[in-house]
Protein backbone atom coordinates (compact mmCIF):
# COMPACT_ATOMS: atom_id res chain seq x y z
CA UNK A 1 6.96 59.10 140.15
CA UNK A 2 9.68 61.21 138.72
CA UNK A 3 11.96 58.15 138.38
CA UNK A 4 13.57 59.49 134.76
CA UNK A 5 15.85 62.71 134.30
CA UNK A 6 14.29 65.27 131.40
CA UNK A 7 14.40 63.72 127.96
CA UNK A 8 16.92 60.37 129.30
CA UNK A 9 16.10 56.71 130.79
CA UNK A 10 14.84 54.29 129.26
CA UNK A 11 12.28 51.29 129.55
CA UNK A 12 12.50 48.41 127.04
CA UNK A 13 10.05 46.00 126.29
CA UNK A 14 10.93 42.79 124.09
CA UNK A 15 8.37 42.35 120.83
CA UNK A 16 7.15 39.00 120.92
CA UNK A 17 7.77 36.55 118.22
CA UNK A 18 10.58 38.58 117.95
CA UNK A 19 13.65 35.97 118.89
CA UNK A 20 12.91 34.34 115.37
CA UNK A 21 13.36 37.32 113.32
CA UNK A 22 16.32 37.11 110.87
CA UNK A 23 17.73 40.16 112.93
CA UNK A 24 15.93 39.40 116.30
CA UNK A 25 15.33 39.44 118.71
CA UNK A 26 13.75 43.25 118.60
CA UNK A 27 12.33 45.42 121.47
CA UNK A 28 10.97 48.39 121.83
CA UNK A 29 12.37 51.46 122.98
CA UNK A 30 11.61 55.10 123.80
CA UNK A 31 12.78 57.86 121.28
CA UNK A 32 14.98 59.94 122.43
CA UNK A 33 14.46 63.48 122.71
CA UNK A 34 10.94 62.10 123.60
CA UNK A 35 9.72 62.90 127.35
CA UNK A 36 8.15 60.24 129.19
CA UNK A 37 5.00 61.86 129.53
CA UNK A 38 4.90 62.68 125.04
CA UNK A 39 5.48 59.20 124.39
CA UNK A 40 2.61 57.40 122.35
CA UNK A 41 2.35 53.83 121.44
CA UNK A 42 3.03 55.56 117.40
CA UNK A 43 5.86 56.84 118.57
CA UNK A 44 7.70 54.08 120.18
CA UNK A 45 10.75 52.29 117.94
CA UNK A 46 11.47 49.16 116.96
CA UNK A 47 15.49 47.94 117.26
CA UNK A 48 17.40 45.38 117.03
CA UNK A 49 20.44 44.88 119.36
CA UNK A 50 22.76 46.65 117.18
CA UNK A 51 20.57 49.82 117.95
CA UNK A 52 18.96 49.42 114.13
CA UNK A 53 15.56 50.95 113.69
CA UNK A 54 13.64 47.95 112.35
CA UNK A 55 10.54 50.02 111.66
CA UNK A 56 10.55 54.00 111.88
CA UNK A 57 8.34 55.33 114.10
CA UNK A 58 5.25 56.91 112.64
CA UNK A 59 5.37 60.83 111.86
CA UNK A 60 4.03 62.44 114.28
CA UNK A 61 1.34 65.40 113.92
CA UNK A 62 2.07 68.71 112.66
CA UNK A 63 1.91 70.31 115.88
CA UNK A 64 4.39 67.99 117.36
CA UNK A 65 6.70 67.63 114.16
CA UNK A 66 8.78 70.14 116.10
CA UNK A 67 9.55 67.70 119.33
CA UNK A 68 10.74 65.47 116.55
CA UNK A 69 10.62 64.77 112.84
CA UNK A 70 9.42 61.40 113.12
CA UNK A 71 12.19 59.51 111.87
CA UNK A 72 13.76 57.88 115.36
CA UNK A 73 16.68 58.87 117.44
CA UNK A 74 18.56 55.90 119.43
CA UNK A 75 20.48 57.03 122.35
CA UNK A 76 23.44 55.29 122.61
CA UNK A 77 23.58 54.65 126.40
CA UNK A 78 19.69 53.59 126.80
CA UNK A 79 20.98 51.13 123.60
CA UNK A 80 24.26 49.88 124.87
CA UNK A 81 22.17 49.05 128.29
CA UNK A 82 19.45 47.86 127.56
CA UNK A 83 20.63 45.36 124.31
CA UNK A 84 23.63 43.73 126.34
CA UNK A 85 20.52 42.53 128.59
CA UNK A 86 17.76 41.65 126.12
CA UNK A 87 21.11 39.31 124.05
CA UNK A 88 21.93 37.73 127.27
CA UNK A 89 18.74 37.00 129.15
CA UNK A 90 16.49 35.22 127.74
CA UNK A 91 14.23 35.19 130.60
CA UNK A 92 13.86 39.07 130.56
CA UNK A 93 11.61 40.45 128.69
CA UNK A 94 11.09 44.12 130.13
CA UNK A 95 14.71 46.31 131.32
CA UNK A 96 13.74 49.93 133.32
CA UNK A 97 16.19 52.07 134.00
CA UNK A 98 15.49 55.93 135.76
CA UNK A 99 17.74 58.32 137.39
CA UNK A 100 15.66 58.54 140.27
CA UNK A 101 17.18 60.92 143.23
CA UNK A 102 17.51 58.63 146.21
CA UNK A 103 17.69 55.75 144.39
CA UNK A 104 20.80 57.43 141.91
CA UNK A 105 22.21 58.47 145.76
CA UNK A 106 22.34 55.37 147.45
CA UNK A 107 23.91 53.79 144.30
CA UNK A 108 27.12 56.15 145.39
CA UNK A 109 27.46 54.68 148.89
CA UNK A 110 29.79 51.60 149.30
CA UNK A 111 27.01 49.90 151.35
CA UNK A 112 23.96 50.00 148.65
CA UNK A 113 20.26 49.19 149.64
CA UNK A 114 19.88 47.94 153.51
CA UNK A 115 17.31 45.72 154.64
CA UNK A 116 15.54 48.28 156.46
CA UNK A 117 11.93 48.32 155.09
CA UNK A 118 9.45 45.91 154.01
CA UNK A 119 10.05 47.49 150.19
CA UNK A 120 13.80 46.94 150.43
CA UNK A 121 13.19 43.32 151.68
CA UNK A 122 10.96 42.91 148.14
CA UNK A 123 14.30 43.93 146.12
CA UNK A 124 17.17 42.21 147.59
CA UNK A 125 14.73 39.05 147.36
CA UNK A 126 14.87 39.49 143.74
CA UNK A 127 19.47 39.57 143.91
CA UNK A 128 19.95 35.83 145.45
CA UNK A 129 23.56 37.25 146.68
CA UNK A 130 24.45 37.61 150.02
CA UNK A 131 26.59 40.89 150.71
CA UNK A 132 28.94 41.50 154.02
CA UNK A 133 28.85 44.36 155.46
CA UNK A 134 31.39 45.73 157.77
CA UNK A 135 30.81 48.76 160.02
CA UNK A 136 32.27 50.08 163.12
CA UNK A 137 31.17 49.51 166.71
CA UNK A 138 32.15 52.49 167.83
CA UNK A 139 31.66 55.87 165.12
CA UNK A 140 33.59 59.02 164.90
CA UNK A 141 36.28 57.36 167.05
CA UNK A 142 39.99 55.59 166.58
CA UNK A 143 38.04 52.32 167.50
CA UNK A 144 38.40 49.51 165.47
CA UNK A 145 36.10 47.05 166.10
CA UNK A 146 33.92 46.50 163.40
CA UNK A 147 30.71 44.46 163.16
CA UNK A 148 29.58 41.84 160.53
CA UNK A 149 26.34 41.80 158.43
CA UNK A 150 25.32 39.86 155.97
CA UNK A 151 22.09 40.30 154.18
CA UNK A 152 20.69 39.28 150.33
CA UNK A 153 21.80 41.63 148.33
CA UNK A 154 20.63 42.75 144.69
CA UNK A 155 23.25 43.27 141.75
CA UNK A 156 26.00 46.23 141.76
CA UNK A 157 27.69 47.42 138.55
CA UNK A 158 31.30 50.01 138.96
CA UNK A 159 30.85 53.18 137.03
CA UNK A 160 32.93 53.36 134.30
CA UNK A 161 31.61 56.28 132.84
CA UNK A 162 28.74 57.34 130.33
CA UNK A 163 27.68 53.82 129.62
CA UNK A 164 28.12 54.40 125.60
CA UNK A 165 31.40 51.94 125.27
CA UNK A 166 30.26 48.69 124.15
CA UNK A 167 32.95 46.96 125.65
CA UNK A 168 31.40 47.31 128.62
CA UNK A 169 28.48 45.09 128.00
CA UNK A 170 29.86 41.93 129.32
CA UNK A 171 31.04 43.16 132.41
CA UNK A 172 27.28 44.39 132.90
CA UNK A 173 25.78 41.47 132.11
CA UNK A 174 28.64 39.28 134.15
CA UNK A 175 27.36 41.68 137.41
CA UNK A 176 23.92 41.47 137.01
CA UNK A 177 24.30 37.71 136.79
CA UNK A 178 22.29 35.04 135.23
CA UNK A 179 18.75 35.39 137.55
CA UNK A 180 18.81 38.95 139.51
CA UNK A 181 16.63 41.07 138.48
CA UNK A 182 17.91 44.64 139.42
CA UNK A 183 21.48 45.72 139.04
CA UNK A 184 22.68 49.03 140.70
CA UNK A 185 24.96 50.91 138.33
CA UNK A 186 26.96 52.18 140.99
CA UNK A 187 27.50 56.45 140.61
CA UNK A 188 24.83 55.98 138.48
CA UNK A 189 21.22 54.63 139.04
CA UNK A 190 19.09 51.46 139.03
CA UNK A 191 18.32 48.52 135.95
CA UNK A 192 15.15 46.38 136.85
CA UNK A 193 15.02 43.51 134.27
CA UNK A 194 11.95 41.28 134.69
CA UNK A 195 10.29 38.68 132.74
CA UNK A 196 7.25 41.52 132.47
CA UNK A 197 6.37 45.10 131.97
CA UNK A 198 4.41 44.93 135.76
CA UNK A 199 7.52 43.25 137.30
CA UNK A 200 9.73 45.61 136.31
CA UNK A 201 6.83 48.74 136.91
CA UNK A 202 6.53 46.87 140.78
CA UNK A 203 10.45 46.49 140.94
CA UNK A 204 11.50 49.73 140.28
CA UNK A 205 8.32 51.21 143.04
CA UNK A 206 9.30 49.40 145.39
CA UNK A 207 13.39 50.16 144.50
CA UNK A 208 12.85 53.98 144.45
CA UNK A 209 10.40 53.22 147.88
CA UNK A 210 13.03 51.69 149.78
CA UNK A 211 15.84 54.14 148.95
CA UNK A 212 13.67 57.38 150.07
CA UNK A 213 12.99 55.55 153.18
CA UNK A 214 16.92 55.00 153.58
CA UNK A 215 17.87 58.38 152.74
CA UNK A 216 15.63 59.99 155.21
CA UNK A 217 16.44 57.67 158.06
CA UNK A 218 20.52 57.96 157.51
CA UNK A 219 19.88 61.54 157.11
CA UNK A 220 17.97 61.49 160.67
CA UNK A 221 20.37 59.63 162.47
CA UNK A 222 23.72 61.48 160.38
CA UNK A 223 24.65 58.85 158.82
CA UNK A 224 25.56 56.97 161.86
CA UNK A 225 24.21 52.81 161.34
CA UNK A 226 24.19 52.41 164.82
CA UNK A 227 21.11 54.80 165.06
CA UNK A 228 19.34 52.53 162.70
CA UNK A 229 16.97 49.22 163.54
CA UNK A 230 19.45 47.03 161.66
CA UNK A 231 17.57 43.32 162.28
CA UNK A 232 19.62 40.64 162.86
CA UNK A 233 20.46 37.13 161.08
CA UNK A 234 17.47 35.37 162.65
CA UNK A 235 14.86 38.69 161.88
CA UNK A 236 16.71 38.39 158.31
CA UNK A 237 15.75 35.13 157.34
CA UNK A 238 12.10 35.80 158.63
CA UNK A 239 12.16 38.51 156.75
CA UNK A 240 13.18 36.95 153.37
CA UNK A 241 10.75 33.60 154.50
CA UNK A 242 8.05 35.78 154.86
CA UNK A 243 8.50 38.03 151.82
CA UNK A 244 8.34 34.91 149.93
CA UNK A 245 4.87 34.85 150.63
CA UNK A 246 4.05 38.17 149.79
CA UNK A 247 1.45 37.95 147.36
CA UNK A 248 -0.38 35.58 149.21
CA UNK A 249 -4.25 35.85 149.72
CA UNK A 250 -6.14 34.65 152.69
CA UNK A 251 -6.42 30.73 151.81
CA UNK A 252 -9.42 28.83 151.83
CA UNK A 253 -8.67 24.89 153.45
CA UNK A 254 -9.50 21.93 152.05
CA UNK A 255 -10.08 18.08 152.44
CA UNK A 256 -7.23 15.63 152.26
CA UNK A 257 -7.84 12.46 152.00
CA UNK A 258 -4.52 11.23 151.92
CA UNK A 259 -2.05 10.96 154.28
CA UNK A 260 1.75 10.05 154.28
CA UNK A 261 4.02 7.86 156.23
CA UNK A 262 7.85 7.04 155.85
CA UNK A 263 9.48 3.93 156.39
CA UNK A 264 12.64 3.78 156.04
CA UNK A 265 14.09 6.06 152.97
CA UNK A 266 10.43 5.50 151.09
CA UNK A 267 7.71 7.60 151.33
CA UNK A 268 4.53 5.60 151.35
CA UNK A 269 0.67 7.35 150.84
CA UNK A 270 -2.15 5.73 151.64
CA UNK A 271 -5.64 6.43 152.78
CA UNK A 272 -6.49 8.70 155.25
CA UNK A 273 -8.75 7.25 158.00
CA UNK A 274 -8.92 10.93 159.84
CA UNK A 275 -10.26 13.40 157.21
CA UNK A 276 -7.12 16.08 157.28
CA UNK A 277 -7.82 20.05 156.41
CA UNK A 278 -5.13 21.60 154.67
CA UNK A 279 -4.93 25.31 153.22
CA UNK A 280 -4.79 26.23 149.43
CA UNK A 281 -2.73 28.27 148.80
CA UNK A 282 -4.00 31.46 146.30
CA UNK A 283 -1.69 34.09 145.30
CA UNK A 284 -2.08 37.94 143.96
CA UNK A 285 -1.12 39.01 140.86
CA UNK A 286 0.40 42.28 142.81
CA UNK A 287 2.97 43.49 139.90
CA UNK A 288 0.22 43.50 137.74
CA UNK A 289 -2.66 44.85 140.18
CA UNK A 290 -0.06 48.18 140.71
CA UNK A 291 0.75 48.53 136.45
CA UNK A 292 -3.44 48.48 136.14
CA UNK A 293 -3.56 51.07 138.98
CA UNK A 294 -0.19 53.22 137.43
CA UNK A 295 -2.38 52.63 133.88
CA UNK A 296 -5.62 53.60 134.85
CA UNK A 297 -4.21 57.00 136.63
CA UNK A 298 -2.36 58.04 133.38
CA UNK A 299 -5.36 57.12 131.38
CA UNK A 300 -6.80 59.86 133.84
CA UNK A 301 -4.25 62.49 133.05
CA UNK A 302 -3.05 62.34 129.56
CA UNK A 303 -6.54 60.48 128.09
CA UNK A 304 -6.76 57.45 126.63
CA UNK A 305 -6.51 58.92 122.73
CA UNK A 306 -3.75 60.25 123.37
CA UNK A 307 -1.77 57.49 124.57
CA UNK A 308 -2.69 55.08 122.39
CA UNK A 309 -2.27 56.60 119.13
């Protein structure tokens, strides 16, 4: 999907059993120097949050010894990010982070992801904020008018730099807050953090989805929001109400034979005399239907010995 930059980025995945470790919790992490698409289960390290290799990575075969010798590198940055939110959330067990084009791009504007797509409406679901957003009536012109919009919003982050200062961590983890699950480091690029591996594999698709579709419709219109379907507070909410429901499979119905009255402040139940149908509701595992699919087409590609070795 070309979400990383060359040998950078980084996806972390906590070890489980980990938290009671005398050093724990650990997670896993990509070594660096390592492209995504050279990276073997042998080859993956072990850390702590200090950035300590708990268990050196396997040497790798002679005809890769020169990619690297098999001891582990730790790259700062993909360290100092990814730790501050595997200490802090415990519900998090998988952190992504890529340099994705359009989704590194729209992290530089002052109004983030819009809720212009069905994709963006899956992220800002997963923020629980709800941003303003001022813009003017009338563009190009003296005019100033402006017009409100609030929307949900996901998590944004100020650049500080080359995120290898520790001191930054609580700041992150203040921003990202204490259930959001994707922070945009602004000037910089996206963090999905997600209680699983096909969570944060389905956040950061749909992420990188929505921001190409943004890109290419503010480039169509130059730039200008008033060329842009922007729904209002009432499509909003339907919007959020129904992407609630997006996993949801076609329900089967069912007999109830109860039925409920209230009297007063007290709900009472009591026997249904008319037999009532009601639907059960059955949900998709989608996050982990699209990691099978992304799985099964790099199986495909790279073969399955070679990946998991």
């Amino acid at each position: 999907h070309e979400w990383h930059e060359n040998v950078f980025n980084h996806i972390t995945l906590k070890v489980e059993g980990s938290d009671n470790a005398p050093d724990g919790p650990h997670f896993l992490l990509n070594d660096f120097g390592i492209g995504f698409d050279e990276i073997t289960a042998c080859n993956l390290l072990k850390v702590n949050l200090d950035g300590m290799v708990v268990e050196p990575a396997k040497p790798l075969s002679s005809e890769r010894r020169d990619i690297n010798p098999g001891k582990g590198r730790v790259f700062k940055p993909g360290y100092v990010l990814h730790s501050a939110i595997h200490a802090a959330r415990h519900d998090v067990h998988a952190v992504w982070h890529g340099h994705d084009l359009d989704a590194s791009a729209i992290s530089q504007t002052k109004f983030g992801i819009l809720p212009l797509s069905q994709e963006a409406t899956y992220c800002l679901n997963k923020g629980g904020e709800f941003l303003m957003l001022l813009f003017p009536l009338v563009p190009n012109t003296t005019v100033t008018q402006f017009m409100a919009w609030s929307f949900p919003s996901v998590s944004y982050h100020p650049f500080e730099g080359s995120a290898n200062d520790l001191s930054e961590q609580p700041r992150l983890v203040a921003n990202l807050g204490p259930k959001n699950q994707i922070l945009m480091l602004e000037d910089h690029g996206p963090i999905v953090a997600c209680p699983t591996i096909e969570e944060a594999f389905a956040g950061m698709y749909f992420l990188t989805r929505a921001c190409k579709y943004q890109v290419k419709s503010l480039s169509a219109v130059g730039g200008d929001l008033n060329k842009i379907h922007l729904p209002d507070s009432s499509t909003m909410n339907e919007m959020v109400r129904r992407m609630e429901k997006f996993d949801e499979a076609p329900s089967p119905v069912e007999k109830s034979t109860t039925q409920h009255k209230v009297t007063g402040d007290v709900e009472i139940v009591e026997n249904a005399s008319n037999e009532e149908y009601v639907p059960k509701e059955v949900m998709h595992d989608t996050p982990g239907l699209m990691f099978a699919y992304a799985r099964r087409t790099a199986e495909k590609v790279f073969g399955k010995d070679s990946i998991y070795r």
